[in-house]
C-alpha atoms as a PDB file:
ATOM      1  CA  UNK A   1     114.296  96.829 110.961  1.00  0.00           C
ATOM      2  CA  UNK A   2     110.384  97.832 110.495  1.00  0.00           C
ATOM      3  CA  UNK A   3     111.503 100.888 109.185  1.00  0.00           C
ATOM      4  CA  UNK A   4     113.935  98.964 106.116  1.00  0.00           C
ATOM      5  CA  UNK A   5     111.167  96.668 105.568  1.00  0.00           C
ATOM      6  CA  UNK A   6     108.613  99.469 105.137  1.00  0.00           C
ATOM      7  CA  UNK A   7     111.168 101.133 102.670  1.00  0.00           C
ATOM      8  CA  UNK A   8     112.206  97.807 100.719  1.00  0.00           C
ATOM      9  CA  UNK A   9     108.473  97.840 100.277  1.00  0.00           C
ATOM     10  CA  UNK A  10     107.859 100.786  98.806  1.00  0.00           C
ATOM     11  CA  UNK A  11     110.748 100.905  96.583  1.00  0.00           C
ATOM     12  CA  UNK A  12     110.020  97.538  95.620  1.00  0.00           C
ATOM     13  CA  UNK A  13     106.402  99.217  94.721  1.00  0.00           C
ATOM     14  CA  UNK A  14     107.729 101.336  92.933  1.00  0.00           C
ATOM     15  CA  UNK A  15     110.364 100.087  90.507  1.00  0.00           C
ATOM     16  CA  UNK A  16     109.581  96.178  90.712  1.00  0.00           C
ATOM     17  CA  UNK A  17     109.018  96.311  86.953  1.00  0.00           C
ATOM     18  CA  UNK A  18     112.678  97.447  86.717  1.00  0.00           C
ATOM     19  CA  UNK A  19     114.265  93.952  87.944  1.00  0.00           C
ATOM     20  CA  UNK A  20     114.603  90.496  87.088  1.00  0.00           C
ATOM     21  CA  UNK A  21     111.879  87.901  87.486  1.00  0.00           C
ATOM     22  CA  UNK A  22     114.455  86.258  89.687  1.00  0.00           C
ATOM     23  CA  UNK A  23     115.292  89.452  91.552  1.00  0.00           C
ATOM     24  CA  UNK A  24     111.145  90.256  92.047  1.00  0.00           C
ATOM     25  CA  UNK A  25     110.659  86.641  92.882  1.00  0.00           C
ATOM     26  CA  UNK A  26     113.580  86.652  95.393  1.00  0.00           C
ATOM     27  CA  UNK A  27     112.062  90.369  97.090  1.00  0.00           C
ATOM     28  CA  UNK A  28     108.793  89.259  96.963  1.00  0.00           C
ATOM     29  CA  UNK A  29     108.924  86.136  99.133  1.00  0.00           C
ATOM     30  CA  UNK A  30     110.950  87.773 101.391  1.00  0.00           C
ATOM     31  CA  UNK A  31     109.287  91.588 102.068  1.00  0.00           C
ATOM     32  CA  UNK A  32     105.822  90.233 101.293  1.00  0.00           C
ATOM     33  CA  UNK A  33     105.931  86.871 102.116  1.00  0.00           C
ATOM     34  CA  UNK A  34     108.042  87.116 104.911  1.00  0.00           C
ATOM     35  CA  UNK A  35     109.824  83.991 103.876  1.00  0.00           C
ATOM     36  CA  UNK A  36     113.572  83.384 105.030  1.00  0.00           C
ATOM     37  CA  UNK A  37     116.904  83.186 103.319  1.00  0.00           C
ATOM     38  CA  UNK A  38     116.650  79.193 104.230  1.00  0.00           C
ATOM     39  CA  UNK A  39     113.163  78.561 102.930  1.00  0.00           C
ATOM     40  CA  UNK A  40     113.368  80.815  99.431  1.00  0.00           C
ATOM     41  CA  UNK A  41     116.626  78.837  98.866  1.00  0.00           C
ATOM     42  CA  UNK A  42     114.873  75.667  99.322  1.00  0.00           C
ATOM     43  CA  UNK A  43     112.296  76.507  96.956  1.00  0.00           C
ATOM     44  CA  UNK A  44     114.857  77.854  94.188  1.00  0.00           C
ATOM     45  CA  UNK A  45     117.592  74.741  95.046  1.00  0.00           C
ATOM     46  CA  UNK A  46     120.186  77.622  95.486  1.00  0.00           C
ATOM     47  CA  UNK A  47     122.592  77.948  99.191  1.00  0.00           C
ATOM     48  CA  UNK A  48     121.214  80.521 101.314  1.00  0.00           C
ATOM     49  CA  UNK A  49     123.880  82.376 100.466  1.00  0.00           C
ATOM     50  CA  UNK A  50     122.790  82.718  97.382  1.00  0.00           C
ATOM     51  CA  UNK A  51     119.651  84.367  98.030  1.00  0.00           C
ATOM     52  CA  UNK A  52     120.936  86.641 100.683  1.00  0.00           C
ATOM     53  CA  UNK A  53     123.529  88.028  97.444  1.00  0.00           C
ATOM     54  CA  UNK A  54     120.886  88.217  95.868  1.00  0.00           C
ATOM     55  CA  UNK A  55     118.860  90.216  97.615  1.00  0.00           C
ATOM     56  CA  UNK A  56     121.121  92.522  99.281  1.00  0.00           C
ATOM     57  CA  UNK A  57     122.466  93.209  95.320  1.00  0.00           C
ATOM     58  CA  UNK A  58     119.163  93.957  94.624  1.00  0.00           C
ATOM     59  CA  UNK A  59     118.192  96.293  97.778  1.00  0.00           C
ATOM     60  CA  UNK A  60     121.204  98.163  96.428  1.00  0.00           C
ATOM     61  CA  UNK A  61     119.562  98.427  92.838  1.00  0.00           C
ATOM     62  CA  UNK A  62     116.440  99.755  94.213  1.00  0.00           C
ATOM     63  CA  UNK A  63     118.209 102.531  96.474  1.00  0.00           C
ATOM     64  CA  UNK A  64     120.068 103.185  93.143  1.00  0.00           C
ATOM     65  CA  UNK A  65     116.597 103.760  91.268  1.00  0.00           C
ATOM     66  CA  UNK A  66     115.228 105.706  94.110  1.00  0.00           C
ATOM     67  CA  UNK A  67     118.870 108.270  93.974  1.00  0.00           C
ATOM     68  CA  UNK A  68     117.952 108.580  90.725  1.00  0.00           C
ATOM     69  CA  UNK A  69     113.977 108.639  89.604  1.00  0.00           C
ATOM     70  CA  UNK A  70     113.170 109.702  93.646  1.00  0.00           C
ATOM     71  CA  UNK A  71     109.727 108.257  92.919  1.00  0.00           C
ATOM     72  CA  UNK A  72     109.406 107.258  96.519  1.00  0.00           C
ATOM     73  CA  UNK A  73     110.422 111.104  97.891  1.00  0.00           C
ATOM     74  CA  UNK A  74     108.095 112.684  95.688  1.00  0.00           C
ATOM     75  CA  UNK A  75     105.338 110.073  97.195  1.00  0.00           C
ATOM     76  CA  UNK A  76     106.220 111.194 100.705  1.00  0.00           C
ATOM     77  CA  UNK A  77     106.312 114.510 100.062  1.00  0.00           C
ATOM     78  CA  UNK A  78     103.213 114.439  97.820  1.00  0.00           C
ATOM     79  CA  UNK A  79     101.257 112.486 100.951  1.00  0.00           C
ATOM     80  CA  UNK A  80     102.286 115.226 103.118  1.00  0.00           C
ATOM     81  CA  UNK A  81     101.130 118.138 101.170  1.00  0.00           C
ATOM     82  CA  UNK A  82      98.000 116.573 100.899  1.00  0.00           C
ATOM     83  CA  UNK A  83      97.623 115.693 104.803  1.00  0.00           C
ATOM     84  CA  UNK A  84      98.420 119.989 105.319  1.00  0.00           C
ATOM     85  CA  UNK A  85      95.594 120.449 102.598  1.00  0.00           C
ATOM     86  CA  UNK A  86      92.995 118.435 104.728  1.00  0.00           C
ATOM     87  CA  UNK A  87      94.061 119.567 107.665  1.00  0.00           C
ATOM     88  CA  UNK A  88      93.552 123.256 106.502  1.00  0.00           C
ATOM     89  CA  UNK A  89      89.984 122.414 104.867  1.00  0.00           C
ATOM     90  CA  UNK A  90      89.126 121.309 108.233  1.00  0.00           C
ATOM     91  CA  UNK A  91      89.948 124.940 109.802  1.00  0.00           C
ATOM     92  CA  UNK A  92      89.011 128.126 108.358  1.00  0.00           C
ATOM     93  CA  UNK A  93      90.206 127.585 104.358  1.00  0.00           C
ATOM     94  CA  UNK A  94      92.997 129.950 103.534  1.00  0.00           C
ATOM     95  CA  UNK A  95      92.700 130.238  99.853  1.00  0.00           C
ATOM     96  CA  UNK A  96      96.636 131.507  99.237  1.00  0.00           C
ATOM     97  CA  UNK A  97      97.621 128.465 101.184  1.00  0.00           C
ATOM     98  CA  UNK A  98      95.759 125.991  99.321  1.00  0.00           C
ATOM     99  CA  UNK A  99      97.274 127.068  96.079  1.00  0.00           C
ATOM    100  CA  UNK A 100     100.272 127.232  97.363  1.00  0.00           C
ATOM    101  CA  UNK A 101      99.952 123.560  98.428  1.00  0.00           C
ATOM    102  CA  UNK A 102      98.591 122.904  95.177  1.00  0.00           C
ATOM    103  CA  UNK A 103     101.576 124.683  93.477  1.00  0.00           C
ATOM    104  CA  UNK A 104     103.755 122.307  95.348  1.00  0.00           C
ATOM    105  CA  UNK A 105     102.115 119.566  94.161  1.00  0.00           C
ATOM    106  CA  UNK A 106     102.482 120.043  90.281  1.00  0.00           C
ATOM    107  CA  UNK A 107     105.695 121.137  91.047  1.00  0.00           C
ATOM    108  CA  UNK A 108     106.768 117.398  91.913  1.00  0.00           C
ATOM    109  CA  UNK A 109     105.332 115.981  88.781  1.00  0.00           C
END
C-alpha cells in the first residue's frame, strides 16, 4: 500500500496540472492529506462513493499519462544514473564511464 501511495504521489507530481480542479482537489486530500473517502465526501457534500469513483477514475488517468509521457520512468532512471555517477566520483573516476552515464542522461531528455 506504501508502495501505491508513493507512486500516486509522484504521478500526481508529475501530471497534476493535467486534471480537474475537482480531480487534484479529490487526490490531494487524500495522498497528501491523508484524508478518507468519508471525510473528503463530507467536505464536498458528495456519498463516499462518489469520491472513491472519483479517485480510482483518476488513478487510472494518471497511470494513463505515465504509459504515455513516462515522465516518472525517466525520473527513476535519471536518479539512478546519477546515484552510479556519485558513487564512481567517490572511487577512482573512470572518465569513459562518466560519459557514458552522462550519455545516458541526455539520452532520456
Amino acid at each position: 500500500m506504501l508502495e501505491k501511495t508513493t507512486r500516486m504521489n509522484y504521478l500526481y507530481d508529475f501530471y497534476q496540472a493535467l486534471l480537474t480542479p475537482k480531480q487534484q482537489s479529490y487526490m490531494s486530500l487524500y495522498y497528501l492529506d491523508d484524508y478518507s473517502l468519508g471525510e473528503i465526501a463530507e467536505e464536498y457534500h458528495v456519498s463516499r462513493q462518489a469520491v472513491y469513483d472519483n479517485i480510482k477514475r483518476t488513478e487510472a488517468m494518471l497511470e494513463e499519462y505515465e504509459e504515455k509521457l513516462l515522465l516518472f520512468e525517466k525520473f527513476q532512471e535519471r536518479k539512478a544514473l546519477i546515484a552510479r555517477m556519485k558513487e564512481c566520483l567517490n572511487g577512482q573516476p573512470d572518465h569513459q564511464t562518466l560519459s557514458d552515464y552522462v550519455a545516458a542522461i541526455e539520452k532520456l531528455d
